[in-house]
C-alpha atoms as a PDB file:
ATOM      1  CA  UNK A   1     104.787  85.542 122.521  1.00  0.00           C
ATOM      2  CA  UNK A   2     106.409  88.811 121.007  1.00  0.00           C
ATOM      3  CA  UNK A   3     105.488  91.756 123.398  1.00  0.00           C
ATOM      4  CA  UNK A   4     105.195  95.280 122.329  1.00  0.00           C
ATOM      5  CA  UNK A   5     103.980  98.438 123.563  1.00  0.00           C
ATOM      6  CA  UNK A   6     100.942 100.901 122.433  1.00  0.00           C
ATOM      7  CA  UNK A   7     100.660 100.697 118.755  1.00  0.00           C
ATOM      8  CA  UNK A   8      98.937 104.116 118.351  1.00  0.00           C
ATOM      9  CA  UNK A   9      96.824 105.515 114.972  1.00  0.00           C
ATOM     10  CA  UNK A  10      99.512 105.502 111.638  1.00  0.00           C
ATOM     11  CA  UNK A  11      99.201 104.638 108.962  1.00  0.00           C
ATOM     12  CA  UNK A  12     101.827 101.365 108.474  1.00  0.00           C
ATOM     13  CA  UNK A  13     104.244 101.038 105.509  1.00  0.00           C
ATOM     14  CA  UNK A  14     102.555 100.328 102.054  1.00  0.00           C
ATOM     15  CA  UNK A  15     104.873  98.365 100.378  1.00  0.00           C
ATOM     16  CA  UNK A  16     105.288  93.880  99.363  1.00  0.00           C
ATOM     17  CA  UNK A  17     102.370  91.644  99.868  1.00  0.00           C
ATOM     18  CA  UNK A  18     100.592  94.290 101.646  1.00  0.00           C
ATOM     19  CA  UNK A  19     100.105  96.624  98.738  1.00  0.00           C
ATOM     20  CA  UNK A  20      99.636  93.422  96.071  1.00  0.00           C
ATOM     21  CA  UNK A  21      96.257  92.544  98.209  1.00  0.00           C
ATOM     22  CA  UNK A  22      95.286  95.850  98.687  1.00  0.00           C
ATOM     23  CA  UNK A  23      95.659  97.179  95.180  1.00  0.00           C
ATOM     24  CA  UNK A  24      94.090  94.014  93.467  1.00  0.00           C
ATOM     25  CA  UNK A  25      90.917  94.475  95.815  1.00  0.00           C
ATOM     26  CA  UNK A  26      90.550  98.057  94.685  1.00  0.00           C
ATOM     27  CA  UNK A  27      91.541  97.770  91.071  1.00  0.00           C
ATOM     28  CA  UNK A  28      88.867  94.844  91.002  1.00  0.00           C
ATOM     29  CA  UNK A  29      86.174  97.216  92.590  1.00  0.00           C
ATOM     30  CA  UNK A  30      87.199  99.881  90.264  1.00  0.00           C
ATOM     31  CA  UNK A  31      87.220  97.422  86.762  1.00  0.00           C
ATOM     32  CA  UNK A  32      83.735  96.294  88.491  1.00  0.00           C
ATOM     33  CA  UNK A  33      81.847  99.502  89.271  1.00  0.00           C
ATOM     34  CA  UNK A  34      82.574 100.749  85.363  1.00  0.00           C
ATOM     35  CA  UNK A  35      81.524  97.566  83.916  1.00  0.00           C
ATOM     36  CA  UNK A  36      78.305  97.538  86.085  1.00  0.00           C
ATOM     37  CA  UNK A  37      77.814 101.478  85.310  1.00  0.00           C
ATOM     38  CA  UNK A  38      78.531 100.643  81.308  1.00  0.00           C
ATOM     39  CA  UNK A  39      75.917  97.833  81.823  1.00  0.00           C
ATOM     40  CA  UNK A  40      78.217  95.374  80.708  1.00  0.00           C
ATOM     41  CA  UNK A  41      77.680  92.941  83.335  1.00  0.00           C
ATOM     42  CA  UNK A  42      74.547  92.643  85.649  1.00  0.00           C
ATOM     43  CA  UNK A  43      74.986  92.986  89.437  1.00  0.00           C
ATOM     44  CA  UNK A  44      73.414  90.054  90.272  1.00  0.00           C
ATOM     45  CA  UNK A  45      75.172  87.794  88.092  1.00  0.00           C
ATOM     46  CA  UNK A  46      78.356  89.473  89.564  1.00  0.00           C
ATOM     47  CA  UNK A  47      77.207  88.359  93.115  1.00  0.00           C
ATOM     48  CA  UNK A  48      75.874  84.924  91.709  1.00  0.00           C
ATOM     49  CA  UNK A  49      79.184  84.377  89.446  1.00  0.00           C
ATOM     50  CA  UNK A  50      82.143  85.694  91.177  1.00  0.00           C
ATOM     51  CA  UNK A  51      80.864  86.045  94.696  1.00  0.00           C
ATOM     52  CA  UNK A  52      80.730  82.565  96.850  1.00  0.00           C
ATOM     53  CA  UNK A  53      77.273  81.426  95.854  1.00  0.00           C
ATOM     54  CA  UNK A  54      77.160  77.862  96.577  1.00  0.00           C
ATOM     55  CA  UNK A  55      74.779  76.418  94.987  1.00  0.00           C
ATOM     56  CA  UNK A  56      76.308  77.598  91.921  1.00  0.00           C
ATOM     57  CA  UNK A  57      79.595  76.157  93.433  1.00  0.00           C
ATOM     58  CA  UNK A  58      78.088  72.711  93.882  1.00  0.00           C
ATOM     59  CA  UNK A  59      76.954  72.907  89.749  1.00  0.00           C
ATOM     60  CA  UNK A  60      80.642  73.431  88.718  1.00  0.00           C
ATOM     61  CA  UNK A  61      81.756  76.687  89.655  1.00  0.00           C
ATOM     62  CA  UNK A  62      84.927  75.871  90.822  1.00  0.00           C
ATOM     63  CA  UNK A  63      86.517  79.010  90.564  1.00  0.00           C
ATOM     64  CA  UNK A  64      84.308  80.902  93.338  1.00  0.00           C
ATOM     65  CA  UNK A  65      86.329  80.247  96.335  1.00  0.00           C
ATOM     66  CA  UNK A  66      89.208  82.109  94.544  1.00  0.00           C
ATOM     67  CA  UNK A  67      87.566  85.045  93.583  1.00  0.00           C
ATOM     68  CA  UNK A  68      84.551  85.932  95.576  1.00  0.00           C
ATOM     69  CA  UNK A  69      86.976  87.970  98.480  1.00  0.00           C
ATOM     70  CA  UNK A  70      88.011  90.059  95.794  1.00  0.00           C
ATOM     71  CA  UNK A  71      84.441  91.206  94.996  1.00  0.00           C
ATOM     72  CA  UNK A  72      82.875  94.301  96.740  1.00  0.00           C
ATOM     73  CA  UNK A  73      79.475  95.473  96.571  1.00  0.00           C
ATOM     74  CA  UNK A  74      79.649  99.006  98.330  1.00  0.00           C
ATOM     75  CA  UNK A  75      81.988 101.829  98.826  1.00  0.00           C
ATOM     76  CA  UNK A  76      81.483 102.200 102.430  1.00  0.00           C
ATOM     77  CA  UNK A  77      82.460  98.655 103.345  1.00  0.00           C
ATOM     78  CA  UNK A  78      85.225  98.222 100.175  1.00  0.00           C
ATOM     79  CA  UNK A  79      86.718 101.707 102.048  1.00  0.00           C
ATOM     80  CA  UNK A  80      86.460  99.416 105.532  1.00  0.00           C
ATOM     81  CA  UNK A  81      87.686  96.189 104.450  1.00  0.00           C
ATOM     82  CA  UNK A  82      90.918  97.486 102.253  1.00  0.00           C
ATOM     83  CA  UNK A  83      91.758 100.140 105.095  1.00  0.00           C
ATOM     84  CA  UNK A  84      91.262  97.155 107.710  1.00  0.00           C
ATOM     85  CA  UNK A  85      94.123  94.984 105.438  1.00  0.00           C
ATOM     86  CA  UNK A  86      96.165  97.870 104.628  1.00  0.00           C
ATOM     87  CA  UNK A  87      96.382  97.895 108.924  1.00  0.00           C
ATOM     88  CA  UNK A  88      96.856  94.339 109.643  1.00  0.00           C
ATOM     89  CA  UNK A  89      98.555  93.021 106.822  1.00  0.00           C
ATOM     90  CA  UNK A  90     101.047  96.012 107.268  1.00  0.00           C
ATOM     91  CA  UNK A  91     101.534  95.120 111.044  1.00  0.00           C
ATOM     92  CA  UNK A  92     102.107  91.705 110.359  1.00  0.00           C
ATOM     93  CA  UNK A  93     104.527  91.916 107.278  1.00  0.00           C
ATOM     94  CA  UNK A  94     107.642  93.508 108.751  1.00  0.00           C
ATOM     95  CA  UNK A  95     107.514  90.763 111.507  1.00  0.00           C
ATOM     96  CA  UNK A  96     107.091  87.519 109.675  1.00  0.00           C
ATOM     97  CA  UNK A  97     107.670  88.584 105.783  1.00  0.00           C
ATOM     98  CA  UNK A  98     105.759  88.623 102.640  1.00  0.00           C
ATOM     99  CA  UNK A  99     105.834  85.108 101.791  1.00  0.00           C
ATOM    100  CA  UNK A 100     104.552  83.973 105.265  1.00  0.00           C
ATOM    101  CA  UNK A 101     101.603  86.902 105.196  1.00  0.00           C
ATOM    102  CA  UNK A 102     100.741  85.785 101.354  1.00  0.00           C
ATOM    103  CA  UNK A 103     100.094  81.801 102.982  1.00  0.00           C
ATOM    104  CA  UNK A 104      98.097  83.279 106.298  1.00  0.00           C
ATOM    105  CA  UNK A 105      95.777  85.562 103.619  1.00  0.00           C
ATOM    106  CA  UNK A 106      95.733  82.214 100.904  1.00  0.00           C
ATOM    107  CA  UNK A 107      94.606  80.149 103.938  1.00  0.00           C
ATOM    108  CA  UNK A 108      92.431  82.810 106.006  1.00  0.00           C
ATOM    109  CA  UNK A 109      90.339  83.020 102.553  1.00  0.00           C
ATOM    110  CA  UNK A 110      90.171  79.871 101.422  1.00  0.00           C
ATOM    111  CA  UNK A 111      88.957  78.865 104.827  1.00  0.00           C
ATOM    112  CA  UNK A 112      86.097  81.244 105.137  1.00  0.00           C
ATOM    113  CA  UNK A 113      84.818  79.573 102.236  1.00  0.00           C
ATOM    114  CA  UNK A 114      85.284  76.022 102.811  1.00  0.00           C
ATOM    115  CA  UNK A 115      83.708  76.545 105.973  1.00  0.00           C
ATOM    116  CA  UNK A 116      80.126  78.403 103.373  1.00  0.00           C
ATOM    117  CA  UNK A 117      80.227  75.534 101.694  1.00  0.00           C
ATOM    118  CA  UNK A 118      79.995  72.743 104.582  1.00  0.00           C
ATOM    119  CA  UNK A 119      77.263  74.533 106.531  1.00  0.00           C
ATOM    120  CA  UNK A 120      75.530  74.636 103.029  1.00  0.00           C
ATOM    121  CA  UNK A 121      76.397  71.070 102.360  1.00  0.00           C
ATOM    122  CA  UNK A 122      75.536  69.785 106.066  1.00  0.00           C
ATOM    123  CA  UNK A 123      72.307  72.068 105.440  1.00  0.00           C
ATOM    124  CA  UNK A 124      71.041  70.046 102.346  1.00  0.00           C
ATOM    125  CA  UNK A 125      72.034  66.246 103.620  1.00  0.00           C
ATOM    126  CA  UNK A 126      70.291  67.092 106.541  1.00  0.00           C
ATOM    127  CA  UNK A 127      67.108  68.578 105.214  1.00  0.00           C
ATOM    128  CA  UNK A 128      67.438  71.535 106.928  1.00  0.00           C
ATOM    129  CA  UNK A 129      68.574  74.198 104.093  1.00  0.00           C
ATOM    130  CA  UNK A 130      70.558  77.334 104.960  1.00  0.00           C
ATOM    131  CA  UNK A 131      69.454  80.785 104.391  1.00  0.00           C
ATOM    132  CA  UNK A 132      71.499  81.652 100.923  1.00  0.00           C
ATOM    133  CA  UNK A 133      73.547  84.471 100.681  1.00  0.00           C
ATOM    134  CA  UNK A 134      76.129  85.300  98.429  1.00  0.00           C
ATOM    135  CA  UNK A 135      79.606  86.124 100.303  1.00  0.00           C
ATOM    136  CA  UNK A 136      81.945  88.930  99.072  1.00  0.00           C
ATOM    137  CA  UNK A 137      84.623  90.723 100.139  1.00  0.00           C
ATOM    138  CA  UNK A 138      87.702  89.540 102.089  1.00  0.00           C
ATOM    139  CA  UNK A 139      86.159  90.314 105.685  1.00  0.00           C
ATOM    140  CA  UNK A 140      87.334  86.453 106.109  1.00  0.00           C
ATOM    141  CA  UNK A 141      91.223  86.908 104.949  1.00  0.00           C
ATOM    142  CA  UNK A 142      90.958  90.383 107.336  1.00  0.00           C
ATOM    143  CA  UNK A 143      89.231  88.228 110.558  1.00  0.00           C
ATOM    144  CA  UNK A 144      91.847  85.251 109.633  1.00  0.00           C
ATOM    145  CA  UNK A 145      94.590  88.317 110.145  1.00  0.00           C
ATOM    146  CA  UNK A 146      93.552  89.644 112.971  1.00  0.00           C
ATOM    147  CA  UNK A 147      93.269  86.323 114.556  1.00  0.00           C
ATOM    148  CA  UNK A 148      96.830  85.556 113.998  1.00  0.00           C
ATOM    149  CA  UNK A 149      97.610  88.784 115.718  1.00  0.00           C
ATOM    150  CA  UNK A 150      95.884  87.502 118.428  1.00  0.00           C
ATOM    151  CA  UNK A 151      97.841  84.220 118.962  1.00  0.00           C
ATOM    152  CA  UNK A 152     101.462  85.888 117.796  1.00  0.00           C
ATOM    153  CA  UNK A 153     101.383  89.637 119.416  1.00  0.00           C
ATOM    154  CA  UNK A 154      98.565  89.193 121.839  1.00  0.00           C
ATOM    155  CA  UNK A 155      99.655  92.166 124.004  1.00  0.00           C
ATOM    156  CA  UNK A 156      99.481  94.609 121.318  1.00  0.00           C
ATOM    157  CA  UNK A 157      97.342  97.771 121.810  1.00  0.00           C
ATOM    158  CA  UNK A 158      95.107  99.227 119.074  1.00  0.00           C
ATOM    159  CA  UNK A 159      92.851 101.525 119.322  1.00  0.00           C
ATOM    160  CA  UNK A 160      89.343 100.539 119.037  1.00  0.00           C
ATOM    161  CA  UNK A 161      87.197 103.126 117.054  1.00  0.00           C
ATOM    162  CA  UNK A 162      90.654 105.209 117.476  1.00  0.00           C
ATOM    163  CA  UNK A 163      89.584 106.272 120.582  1.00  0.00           C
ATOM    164  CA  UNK A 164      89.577 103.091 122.945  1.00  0.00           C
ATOM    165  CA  UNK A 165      93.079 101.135 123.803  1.00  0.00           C
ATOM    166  CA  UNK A 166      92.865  97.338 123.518  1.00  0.00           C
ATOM    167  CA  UNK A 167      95.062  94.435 123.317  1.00  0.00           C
ATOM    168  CA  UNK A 168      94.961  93.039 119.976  1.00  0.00           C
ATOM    169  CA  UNK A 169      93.511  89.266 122.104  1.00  0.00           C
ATOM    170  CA  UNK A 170      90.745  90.646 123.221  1.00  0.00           C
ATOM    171  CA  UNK A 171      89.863  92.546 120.361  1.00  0.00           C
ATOM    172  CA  UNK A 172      90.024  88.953 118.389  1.00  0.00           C
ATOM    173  CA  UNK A 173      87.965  87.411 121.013  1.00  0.00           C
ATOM    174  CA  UNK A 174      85.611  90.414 120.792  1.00  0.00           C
ATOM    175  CA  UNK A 175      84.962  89.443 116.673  1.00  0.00           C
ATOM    176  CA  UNK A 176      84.818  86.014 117.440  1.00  0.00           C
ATOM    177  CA  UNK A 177      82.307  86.088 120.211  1.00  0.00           C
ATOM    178  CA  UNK A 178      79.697  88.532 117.331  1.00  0.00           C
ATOM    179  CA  UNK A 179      80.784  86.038 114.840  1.00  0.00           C
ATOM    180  CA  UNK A 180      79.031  83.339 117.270  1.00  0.00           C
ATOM    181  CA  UNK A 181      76.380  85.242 118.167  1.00  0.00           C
ATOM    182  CA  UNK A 182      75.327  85.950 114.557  1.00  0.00           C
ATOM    183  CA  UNK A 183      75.474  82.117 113.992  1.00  0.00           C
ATOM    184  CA  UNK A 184      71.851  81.975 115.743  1.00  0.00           C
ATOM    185  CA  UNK A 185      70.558  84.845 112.760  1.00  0.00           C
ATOM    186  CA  UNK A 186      69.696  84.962 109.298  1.00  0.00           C
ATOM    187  CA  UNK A 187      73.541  85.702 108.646  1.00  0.00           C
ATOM    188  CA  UNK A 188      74.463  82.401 110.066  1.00  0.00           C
ATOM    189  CA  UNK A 189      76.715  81.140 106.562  1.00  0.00           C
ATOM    190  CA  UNK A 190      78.396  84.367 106.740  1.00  0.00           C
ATOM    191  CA  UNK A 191      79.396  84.149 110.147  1.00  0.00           C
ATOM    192  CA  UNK A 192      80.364  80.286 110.062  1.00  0.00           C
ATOM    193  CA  UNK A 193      82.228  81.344 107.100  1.00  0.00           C
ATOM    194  CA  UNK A 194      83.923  84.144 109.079  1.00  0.00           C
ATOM    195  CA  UNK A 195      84.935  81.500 111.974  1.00  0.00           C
ATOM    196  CA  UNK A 196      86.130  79.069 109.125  1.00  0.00           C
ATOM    197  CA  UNK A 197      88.780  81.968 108.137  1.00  0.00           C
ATOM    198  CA  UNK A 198      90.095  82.582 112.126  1.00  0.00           C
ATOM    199  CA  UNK A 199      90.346  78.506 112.520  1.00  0.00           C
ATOM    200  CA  UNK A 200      92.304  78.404 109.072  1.00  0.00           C
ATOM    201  CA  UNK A 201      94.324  81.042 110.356  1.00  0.00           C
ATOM    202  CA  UNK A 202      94.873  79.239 113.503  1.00  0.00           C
ATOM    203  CA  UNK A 203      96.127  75.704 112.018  1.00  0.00           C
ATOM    204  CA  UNK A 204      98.564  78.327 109.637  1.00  0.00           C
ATOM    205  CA  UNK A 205     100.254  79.674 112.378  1.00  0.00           C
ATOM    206  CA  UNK A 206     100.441  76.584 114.705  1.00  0.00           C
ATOM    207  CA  UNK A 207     101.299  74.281 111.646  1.00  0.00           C
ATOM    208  CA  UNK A 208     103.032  76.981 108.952  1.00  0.00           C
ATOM    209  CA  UNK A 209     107.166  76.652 108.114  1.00  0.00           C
ATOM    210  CA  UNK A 210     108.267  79.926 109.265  1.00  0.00           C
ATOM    211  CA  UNK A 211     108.812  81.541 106.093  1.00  0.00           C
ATOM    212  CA  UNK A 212     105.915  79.825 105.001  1.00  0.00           C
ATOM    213  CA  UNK A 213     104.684  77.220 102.823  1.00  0.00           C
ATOM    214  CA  UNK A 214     105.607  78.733  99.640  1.00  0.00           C
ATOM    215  CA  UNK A 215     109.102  78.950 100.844  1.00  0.00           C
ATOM    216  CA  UNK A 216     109.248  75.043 101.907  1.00  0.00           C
ATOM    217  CA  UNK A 217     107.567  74.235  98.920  1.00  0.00           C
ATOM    218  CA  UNK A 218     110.256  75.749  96.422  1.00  0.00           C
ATOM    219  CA  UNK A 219     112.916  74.617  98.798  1.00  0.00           C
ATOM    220  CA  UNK A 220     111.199  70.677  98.599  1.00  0.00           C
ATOM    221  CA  UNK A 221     111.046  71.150  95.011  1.00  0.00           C
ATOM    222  CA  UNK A 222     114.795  72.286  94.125  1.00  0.00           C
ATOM    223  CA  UNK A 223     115.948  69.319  96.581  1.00  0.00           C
ATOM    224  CA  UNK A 224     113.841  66.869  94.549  1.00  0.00           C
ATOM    225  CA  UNK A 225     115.319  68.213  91.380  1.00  0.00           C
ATOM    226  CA  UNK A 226     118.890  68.288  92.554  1.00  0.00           C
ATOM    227  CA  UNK A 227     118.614  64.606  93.811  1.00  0.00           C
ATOM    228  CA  UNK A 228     117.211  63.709  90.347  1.00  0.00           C
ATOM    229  CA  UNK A 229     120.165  65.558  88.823  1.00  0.00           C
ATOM    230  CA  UNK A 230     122.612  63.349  90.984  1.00  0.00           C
ATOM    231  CA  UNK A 231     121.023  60.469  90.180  1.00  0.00           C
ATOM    232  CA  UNK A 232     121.401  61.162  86.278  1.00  0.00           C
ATOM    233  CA  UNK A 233     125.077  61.811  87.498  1.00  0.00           C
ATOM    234  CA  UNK A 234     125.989  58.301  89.178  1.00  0.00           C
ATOM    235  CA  UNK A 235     123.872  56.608  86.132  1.00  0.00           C
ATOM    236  CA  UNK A 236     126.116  58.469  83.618  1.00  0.00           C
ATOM    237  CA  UNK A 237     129.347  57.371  85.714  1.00  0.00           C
ATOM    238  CA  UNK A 238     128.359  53.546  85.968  1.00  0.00           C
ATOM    239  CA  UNK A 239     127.339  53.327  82.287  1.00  0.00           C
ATOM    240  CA  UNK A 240     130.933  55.455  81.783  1.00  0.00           C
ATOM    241  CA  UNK A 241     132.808  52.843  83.939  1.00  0.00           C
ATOM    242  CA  UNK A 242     131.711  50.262  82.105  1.00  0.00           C
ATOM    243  CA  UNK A 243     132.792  51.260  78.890  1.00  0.00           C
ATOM    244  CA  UNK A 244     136.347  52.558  80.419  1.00  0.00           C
ATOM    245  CA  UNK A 245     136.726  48.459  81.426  1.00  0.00           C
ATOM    246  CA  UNK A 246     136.081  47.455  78.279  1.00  0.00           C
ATOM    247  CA  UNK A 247     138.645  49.635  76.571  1.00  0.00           C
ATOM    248  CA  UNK A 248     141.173  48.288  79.897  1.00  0.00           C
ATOM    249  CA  UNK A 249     140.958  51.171  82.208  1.00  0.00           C
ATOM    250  CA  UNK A 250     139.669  51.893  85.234  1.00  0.00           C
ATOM    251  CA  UNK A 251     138.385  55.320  86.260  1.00  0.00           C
ATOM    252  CA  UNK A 252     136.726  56.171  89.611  1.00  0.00           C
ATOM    253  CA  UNK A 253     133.672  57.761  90.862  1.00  0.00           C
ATOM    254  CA  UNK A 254     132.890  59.684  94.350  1.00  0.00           C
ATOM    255  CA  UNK A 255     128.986  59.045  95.761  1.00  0.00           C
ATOM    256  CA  UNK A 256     127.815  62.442  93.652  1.00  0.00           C
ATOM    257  CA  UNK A 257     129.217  60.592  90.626  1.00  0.00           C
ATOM    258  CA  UNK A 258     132.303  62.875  89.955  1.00  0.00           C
ATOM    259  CA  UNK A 259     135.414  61.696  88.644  1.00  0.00           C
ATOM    260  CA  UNK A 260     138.170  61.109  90.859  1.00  0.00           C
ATOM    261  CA  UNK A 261     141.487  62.279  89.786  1.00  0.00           C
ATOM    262  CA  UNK A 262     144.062  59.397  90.756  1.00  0.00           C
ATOM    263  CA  UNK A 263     146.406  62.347  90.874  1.00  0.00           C
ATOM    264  CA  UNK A 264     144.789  64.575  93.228  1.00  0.00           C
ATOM    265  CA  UNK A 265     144.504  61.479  95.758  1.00  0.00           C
ATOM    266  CA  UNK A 266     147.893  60.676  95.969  1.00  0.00           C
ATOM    267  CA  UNK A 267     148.829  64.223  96.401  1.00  0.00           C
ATOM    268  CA  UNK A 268     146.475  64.348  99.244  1.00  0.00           C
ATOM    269  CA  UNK A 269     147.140  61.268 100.912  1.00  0.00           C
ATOM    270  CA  UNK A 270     151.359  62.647 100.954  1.00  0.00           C
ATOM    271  CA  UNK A 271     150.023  65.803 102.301  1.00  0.00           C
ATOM    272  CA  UNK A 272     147.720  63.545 105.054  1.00  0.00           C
ATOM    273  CA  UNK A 273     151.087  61.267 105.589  1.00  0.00           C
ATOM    274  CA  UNK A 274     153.810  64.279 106.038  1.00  0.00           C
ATOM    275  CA  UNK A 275     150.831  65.992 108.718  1.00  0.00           C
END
């Protein structure tokens, strides 16, 4: 575990992934508050739409789970949330790059609401509905960050209400012990859904490449297609050495199905001899 000392109040460097997340959260609650104010859309069917509302979910609205964390209903708690990523996401972007912090943020929100839409799911095979709520905002990507700070940089200081020095592992614990408690309230989805984004962020960090899986998935990718290319390669050299035999010659072919220059060899094999 990485140890560092007292990270005190500053504002960290706004710059890569950090800034992408941050400015599409508040251009979307800027594009949103004029279209609500023009009465172009209705509020509700905002929440009911965009927001993770899973009933509509269940009826085809497969898109939810991508976009709800970008939807904010208040200025207060959009201020919060996007200073809260600015924060983490900028503490955690020098140290393990933008590609990496892009995968934990993918996997931190896409586990908040996988976990809303079990306990809804478990809720209606069981015959014991959930209260329904609509969930917004990326409070799930943010917990799913801090959480990782947790497990990576445990002995980190921040400073709690910027006043009170703690280590960023207890500070996790702290939100996951509320998120628990609030499991036994009317907010129960939303704080399931919260404890789905920290256990998403946990399997990414125990289970991620190091430069993440975007990385290892372009790297898998330009393998496959450079083995394919070779293969095309040796094909085109057998069909090519058949062809030289018929017209009685014989050419030669390495393993990545280039030609071997007869010349070339023998000059090596003097140079290998007179060694």
């Amino acid at each position: 575990m990485a140890r560092f000392g007292s990270v005190q109040f500053a504002f960290p460097e706004f710059s890569g992934t950090t800034r992408r997340l941050v400015l599409w959260n508040l251009g979307t609650f800027f594009v949103l508050l004029l279209a609500v104010s023009a009465r172009i859309v209705d509020p509700l069917w905002v929440m009911s739409h965009l927001g993770l509302y899973p009933p509509n979910f269940a009826v085809g609205q497969l898109w939810q789970p991508l976009t709800y964390s970008l939807i904010h209903p208040g200025i207060l708690g959009t201020a919060f949330e996007l200073l809260s990523l600015w924060f983490l996401a900028g503490f955690l972007e020098p140290m393990h790059g933008s590609r990496w912090l892009g995968g934990l943020y993918a996997a931190s929100v896409l586990g908040t609401a996988a976990a809303a839409i079990l306990i809804y799911a478990m809720g209606q095979m069981l015959g014991s509905p959930q209260p329904l709520i609509a969930i917004t905002g990326c409070m799930g990507g943010i917990f799913g960050l801090l959480t990782a700070i947790g497990l990576l940089h445990g002995d980190v200081q921040f400073q709690m209400f910027f006043i009170i020095g703690i280590k960023a592992k207890y500070l996790a614990i702290v939100f996951v012990l509320i998120a628990i408690a609030q499991t036994f309230g009317d907010q129960r989805m939303y704080a399931f859904a919260q404890l789905g984004g920290a256990l998403a962020a946990i399997l990414y960090v125990r289970l991620a490449p190091r430069r993440g899986f975007g990385f290892a998935f372009s790297e898998s990718w330009y393998g496959l297609r450079n083995r394919y290319y070779r293969w095309k390669r040796r094909r085109a050299a057998s069909k090519f050495q058949v062809y030289m035999r018929k017209q009685g010659r014989t050419v030669r072919f390495d393993g990545q199905g280039r030609l071997i220059d007869e010349d070339d060899e023998v000059k090596h094999d003097d140079r290998k001899r007179w060694n």
